[in-house]
Protein backbone atom coordinates (compact mmCIF):
# COMPACT_ATOMS: atom_id res chain seq x y z
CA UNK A 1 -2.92 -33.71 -12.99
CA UNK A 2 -6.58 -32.17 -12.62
CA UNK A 3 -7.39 -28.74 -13.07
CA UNK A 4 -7.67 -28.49 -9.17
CA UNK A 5 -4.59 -29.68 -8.26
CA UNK A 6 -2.96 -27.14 -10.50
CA UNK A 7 -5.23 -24.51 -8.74
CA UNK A 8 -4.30 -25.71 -5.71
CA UNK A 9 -0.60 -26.03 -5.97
CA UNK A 10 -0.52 -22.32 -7.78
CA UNK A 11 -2.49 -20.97 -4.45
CA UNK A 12 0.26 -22.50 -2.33
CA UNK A 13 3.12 -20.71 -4.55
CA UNK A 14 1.22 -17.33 -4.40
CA UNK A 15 1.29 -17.71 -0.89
CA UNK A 16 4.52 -18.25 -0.25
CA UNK A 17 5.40 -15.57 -2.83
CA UNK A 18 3.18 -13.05 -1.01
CA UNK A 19 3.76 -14.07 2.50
CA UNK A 20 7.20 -15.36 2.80
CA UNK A 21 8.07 -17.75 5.76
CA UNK A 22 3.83 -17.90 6.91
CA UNK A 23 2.87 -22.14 6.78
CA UNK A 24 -1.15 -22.17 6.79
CA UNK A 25 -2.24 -24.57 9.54
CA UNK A 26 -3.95 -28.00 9.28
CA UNK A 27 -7.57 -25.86 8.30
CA UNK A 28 -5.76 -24.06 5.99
CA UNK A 29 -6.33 -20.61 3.87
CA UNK A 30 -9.19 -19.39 2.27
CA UNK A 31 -10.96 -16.73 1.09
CA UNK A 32 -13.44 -14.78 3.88
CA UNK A 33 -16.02 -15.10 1.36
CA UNK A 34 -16.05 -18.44 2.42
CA UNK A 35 -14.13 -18.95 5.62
CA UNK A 36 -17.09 -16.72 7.48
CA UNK A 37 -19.09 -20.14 7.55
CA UNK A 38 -16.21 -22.15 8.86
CA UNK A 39 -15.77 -20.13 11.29
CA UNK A 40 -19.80 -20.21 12.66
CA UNK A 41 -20.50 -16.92 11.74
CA UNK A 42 -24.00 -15.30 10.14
CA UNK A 43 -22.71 -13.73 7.31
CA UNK A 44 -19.73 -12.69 5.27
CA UNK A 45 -20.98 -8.82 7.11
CA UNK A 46 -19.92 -10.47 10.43
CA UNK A 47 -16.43 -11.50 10.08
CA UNK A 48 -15.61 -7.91 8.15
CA UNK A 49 -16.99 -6.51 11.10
CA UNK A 50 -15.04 -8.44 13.52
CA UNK A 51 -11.66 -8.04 10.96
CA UNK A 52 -12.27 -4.03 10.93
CA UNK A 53 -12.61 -3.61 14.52
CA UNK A 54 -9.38 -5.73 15.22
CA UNK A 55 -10.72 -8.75 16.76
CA UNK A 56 -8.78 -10.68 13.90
CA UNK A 57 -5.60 -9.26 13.81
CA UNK A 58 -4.50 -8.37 10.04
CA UNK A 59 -1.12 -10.63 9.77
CA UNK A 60 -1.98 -12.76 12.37
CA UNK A 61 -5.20 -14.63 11.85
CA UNK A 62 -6.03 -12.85 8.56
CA UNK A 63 -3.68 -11.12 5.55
CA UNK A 64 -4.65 -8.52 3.12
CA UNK A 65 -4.60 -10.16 -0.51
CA UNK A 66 -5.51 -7.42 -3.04
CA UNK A 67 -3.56 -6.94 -5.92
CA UNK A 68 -1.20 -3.75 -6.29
CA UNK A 69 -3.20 -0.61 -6.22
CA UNK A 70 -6.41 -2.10 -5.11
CA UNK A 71 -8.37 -0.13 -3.44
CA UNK A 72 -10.91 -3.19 -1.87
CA UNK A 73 -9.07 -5.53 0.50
CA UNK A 74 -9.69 -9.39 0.04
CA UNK A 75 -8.94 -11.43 2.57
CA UNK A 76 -7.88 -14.66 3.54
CA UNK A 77 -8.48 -16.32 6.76
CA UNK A 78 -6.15 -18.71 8.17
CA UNK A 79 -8.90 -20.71 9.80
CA UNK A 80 -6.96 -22.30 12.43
CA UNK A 81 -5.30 -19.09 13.96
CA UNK A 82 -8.90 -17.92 13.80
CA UNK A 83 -10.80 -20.45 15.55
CA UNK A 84 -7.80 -20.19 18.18
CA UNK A 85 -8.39 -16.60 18.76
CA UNK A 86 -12.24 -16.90 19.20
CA UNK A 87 -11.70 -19.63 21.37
CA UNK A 88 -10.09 -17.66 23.42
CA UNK A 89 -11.83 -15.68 26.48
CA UNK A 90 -12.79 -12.17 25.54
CA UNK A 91 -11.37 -10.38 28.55
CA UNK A 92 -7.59 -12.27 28.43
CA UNK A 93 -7.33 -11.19 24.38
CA UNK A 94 -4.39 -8.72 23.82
CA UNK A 95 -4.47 -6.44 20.74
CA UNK A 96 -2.24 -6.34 18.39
């Protein structure tokens, strides 16, 4: 077994520890240090923006990662929920 598989099979345990009962979809998880090109936009900037004023709902399409008494949030996108949701058309999106 390779050094990513390990990392990879650890990631899915911590997320099941962390987030009981959530399945990522078929893009998966990851990080929004990386997800914000995924997901088309210009910069990491860009998708904090959007996450901070609510267009990607915090346990929905992305969950709050940081380790106990963090104070800097690190996200994780699940990509799939997200491209759903920005899919969507602007005036027919409900909050949370």
């Amino acid at each position: 077994m390779n050094e990513e598989r390990v990392r990879e099979i650890v990631r899915e345990v911590l997320i099941e520890m962390i987030a009981p009962g959530l399945q990522p979809s078929d893009d998966g998880w990851q990080d929004a240090t990386t997800a914000w090109e995924v997901l088309g936009y210009p910069s990491y900037d860009a998708l904090y923006k959007d996450i901070q004023a609510g267009l990607l709902r915090q346990g929905k399409e992305v969950f709050d990662r940081r380790k106990p008494g963090a104070r800097k949030a690190r996200w994780t996108v699940d990509v799939a929920a997200a491209k759903r949701r920005l899919a969507e058309n602007p005036e027919n999106r409900r909050g949370i």
